[in-house]
Protein backbone atom coordinates (compact mmCIF):
# COMPACT_ATOMS: atom_id res chain seq x y z
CA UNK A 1 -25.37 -26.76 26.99
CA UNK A 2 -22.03 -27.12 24.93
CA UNK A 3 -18.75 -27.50 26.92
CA UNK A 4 -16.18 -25.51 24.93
CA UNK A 5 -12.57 -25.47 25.20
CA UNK A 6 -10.63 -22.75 23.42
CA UNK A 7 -6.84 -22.76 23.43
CA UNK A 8 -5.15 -19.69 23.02
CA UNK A 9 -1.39 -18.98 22.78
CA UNK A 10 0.46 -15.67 23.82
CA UNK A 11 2.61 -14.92 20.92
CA UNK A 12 5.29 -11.67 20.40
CA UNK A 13 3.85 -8.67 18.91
CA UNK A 14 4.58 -8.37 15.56
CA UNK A 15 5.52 -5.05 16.62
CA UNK A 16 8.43 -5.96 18.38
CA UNK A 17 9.77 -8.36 16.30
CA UNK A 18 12.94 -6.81 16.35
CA UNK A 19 13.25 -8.15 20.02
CA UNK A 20 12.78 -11.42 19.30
CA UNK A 21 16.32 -13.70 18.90
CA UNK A 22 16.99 -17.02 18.52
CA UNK A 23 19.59 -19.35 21.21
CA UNK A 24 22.18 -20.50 19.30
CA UNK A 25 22.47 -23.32 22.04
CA UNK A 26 18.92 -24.45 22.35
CA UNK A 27 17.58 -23.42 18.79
CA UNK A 28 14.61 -21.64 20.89
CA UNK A 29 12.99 -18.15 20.57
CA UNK A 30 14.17 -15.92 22.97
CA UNK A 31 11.27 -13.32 22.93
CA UNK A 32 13.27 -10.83 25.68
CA UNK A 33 10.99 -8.26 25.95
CA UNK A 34 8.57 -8.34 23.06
CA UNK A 35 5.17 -7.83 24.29
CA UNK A 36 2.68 -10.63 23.97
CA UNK A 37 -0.50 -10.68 21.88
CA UNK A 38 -2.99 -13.40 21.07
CA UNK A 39 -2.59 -15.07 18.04
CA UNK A 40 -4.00 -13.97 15.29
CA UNK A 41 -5.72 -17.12 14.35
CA UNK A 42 -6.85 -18.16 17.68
CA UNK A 43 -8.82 -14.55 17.88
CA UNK A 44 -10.96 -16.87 14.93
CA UNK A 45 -11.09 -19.86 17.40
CA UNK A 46 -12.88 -17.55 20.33
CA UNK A 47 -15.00 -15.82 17.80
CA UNK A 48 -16.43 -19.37 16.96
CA UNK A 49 -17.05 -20.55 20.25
CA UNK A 50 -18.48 -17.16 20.85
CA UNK A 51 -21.29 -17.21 18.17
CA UNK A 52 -21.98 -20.99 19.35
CA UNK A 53 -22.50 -19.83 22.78
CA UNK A 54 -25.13 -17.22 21.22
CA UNK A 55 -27.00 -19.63 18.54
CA UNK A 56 -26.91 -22.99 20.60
CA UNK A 57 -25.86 -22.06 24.80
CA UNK A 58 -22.13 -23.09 25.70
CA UNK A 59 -19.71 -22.45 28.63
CA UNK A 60 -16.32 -21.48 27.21
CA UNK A 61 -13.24 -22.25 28.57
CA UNK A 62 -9.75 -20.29 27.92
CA UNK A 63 -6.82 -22.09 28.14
CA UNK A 64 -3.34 -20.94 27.00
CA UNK A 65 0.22 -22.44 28.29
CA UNK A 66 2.93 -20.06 28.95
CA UNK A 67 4.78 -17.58 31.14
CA UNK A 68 2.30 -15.40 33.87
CA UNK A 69 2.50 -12.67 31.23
CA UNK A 70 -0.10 -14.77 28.91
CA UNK A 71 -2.30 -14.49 31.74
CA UNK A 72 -3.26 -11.06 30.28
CA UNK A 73 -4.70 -12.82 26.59
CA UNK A 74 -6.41 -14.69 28.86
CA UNK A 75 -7.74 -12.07 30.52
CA UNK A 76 -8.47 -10.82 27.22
CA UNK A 77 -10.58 -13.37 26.34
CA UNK A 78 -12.68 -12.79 29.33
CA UNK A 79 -13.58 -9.82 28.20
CA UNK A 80 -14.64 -10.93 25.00
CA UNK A 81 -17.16 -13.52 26.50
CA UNK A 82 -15.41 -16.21 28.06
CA UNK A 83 -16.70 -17.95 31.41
CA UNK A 84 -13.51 -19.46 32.74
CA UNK A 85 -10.11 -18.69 32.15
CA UNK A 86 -7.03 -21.52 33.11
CA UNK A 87 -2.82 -20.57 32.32
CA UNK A 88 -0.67 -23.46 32.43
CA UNK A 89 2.40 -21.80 33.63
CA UNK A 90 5.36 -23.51 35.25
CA UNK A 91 9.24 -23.06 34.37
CA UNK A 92 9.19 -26.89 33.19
CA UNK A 93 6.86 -26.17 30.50
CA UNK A 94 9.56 -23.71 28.64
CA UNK A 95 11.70 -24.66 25.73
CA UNK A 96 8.48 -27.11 24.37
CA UNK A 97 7.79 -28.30 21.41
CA UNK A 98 4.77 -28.95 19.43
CA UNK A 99 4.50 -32.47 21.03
CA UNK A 100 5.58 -31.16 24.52
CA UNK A 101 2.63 -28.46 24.31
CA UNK A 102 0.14 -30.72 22.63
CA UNK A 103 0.52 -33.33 25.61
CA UNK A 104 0.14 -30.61 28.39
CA UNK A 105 -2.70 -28.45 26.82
CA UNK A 106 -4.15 -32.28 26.27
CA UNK A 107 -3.76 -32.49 30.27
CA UNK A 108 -5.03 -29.52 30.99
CA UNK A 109 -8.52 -29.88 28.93
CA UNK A 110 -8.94 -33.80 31.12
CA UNK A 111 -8.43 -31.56 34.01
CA UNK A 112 -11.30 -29.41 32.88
CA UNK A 113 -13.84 -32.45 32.88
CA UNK A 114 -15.79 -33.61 29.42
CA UNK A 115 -15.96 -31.00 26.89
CA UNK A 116 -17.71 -31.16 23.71
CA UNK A 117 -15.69 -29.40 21.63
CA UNK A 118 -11.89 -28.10 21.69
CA UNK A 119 -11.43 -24.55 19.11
CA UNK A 120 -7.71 -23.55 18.31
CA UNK A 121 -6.21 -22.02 15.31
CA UNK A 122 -4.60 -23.95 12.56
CA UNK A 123 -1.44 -22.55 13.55
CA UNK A 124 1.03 -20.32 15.38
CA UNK A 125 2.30 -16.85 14.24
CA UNK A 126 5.83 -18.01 15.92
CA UNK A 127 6.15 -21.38 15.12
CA UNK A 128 3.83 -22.55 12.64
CA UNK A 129 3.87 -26.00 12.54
CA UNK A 130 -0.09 -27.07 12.13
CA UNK A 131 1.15 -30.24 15.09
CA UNK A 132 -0.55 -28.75 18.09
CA UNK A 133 -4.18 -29.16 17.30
CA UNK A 134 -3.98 -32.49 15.31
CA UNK A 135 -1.46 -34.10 18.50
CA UNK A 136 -3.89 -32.75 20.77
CA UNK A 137 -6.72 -34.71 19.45
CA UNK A 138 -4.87 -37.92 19.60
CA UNK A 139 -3.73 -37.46 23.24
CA UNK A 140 -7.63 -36.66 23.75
CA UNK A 141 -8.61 -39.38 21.56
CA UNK A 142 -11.10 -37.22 19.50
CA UNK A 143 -11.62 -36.97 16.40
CA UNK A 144 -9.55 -33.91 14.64
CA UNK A 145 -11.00 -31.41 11.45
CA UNK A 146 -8.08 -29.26 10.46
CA UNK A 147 -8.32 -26.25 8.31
CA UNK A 148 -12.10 -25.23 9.29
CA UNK A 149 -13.33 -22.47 7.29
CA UNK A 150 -16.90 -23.25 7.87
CA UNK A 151 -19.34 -25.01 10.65
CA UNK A 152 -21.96 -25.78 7.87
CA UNK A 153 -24.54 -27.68 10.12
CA UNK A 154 -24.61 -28.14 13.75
CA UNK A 155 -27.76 -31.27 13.54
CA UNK A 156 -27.14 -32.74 17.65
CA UNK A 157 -23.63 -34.56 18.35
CA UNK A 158 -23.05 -34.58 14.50
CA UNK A 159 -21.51 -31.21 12.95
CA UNK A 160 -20.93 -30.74 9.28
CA UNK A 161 -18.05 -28.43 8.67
CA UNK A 162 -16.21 -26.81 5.66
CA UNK A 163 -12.35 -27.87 5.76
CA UNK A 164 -9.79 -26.36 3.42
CA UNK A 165 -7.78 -28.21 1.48
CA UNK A 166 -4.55 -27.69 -1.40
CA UNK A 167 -6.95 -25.94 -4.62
CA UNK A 168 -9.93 -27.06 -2.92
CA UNK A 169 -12.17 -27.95 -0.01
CA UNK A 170 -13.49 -30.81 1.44
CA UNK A 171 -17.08 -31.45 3.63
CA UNK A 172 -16.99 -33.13 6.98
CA UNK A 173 -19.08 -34.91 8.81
CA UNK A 174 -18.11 -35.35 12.67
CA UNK A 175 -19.57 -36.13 15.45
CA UNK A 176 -18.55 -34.25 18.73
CA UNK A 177 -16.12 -34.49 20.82
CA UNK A 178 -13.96 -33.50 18.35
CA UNK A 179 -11.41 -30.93 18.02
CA UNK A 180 -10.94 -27.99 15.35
CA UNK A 181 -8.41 -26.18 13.95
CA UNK A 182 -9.76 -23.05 12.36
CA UNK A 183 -8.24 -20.75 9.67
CA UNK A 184 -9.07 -16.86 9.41
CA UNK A 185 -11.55 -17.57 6.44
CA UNK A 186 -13.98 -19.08 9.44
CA UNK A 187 -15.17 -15.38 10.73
CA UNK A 188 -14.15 -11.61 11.63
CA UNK A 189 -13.10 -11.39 15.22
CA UNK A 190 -14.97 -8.92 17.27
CA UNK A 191 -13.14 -5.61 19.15
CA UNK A 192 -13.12 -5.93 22.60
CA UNK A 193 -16.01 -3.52 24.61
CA UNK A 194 -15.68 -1.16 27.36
CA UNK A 195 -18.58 -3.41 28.98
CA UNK A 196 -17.00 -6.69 28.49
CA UNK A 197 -13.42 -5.20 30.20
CA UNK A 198 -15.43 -4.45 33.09
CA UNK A 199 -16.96 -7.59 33.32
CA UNK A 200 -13.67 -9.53 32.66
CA UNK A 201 -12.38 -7.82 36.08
CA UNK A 202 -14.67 -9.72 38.46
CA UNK A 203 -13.17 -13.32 36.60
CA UNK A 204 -10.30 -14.71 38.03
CA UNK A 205 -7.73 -16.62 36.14
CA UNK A 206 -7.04 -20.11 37.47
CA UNK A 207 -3.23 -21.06 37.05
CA UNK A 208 -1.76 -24.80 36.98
CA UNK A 209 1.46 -25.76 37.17
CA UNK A 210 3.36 -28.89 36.45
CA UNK A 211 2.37 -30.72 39.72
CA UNK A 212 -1.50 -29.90 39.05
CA UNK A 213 -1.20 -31.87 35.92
CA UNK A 214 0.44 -35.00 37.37
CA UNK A 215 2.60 -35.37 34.35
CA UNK A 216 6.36 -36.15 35.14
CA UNK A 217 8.79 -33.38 34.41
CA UNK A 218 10.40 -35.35 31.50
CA UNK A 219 7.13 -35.36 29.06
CA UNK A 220 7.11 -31.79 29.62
CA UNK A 221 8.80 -28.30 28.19
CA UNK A 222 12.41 -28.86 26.78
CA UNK A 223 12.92 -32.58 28.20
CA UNK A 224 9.89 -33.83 26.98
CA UNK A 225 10.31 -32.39 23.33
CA UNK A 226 11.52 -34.98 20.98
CA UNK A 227 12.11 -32.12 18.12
CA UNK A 228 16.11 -31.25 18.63
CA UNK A 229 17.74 -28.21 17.00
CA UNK A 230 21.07 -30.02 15.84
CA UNK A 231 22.73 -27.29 14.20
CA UNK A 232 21.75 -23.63 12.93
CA UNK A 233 23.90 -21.23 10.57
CA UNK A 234 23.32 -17.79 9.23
CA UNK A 235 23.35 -16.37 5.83
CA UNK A 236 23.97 -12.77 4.53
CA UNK A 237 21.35 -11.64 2.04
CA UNK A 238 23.52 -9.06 -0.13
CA UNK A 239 22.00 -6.22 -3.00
CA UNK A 240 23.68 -3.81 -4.65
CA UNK A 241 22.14 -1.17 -5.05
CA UNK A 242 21.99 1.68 -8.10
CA UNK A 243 21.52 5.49 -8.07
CA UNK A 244 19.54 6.69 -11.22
CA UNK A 245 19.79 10.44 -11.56
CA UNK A 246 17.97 12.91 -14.01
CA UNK A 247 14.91 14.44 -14.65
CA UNK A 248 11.87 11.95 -14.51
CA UNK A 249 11.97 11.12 -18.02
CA UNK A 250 15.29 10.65 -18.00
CA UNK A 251 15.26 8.59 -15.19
CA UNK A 252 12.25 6.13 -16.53
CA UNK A 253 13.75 5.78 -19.41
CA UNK A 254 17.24 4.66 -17.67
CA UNK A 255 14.95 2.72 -16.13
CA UNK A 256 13.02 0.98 -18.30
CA UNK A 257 16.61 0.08 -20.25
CA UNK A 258 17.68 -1.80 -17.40
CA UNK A 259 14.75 -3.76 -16.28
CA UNK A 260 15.00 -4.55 -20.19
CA UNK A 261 18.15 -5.72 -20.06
CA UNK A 262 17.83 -7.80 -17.07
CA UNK A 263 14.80 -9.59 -18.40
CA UNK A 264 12.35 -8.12 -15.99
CA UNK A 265 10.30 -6.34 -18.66
């Protein structure tokens, strides 16, 4: 049976985007009190390890670093299918960057034991930076297949698997452990069921902190994030704006004029 690993991160509702600010002092999202979601491209990550477990056998792992509010993605996830769910939540881990999360979620999967396989999306709704899956592989030291769009072949240890690339694609050949970053093009993520949210009640969600890790507190969160913010300034995005007035002719034909004589048309 395969030993899957799917990280998951708890990201603002697009919904409440409004909420979400930036520190001026740190450079960091401040997400006050947008609620939190899964991201959208990690829903593609579980959905994979979830058809895996059903063709081939697999015990999936959640895990997802962040306040005790991501608990509830994780608990999500449960209810999808999942078989164990871990948060890595501890005030040291805030303010980190792609490096500074790679390294802990890296820490938290050798805490897990030997895993086959380790699922995430390519990339973050909030920050977007396609590090966290690649840096995770080379503090696992696996092999990494960004961009997944496909798992062509599963033949033993050795997977073939579709990878996109810039105006093109690109088959791989790798053999497990290895580590995947997926993109939405892989599958359609499933609904949650009444059945599975009463199954995901009886799970309980494991949480670490910093000291179950054993990492010191400066490779961690804000201190152990070699990406610095040095400076940030605003801009004002100005229109002006015209009234057209007339009957609908009229006013497609005033229209029409001026996208003419702007060059639009």
């Amino acid at each position: 049976m395969l030993n899957i690993v799917v990280c998951v991160k708890a990201v603002p509702d697009p919904q409440d985007a409004c909420k979400i600010k930036i520190d001026p002092a740190s450079g960091n999202l401040t997400r006050g009190n947008a609620a939190l979601v899964i991201n959208p491209l990690d829903k593609h990550a579980m959905e994979a390890a979830l058809r895996i477990k059903k063709q081939a056998g697999a015990h999936i792992t959640v895990l997802s670093m962040g306040p005790p509010g991501a608990g509830n993605i994780v608990k999500e996830c449960l209810a999808l299918g999942a078989d164990r769910g871990i948060l890595l939540s501890d005030r040291a881990f805030g303010g980190a960057d792609a490096f500074a999360t790679a390294r802990t979620l890296a820490e938290g999967i050798k805490k897990i034991g030997p895993c086959d396989l380790v699922l995430c999306g390519m990339a973050s709704s909030d920050g977007a930076t396609e590090w966290v899956g690649p840096e995770m592989a080379v503090f696992l030291k696996m092999p990494v297949v960004t961009m997944v769009s496909e798992i062509v072949e599963q033949k033993g240890a050795w997977w073939t698997v579709k990878a996109d690339i810039e105006d093109g694609y690109r088959l791989m050949a790798v053999k497990l452990p290895a580590v995947f970053t997926v993109t939405r093009d892989l599958n359609s993520p499933r609904n949650l069921s009444f059945s599975g949210i009463i199954k995901a009640r009886k799970k309980e969600i494991t949480q670490w902190a910093l000291a179950d890790l054993g990492l010191p507190e400066t490779a961690v969160g804000l201190e152990g994030s070699p990406t610095i913010v040095s400076s940030m300034t605003t801009t004002e995005s100005r229109r002006e704006v015209e009234m057209i007035s007339g009957t609908r002719e009229e006013m497609a034909e005033q229209l029409v004029e001026k996208l003419t004589s702007a060059g639009v048309i």
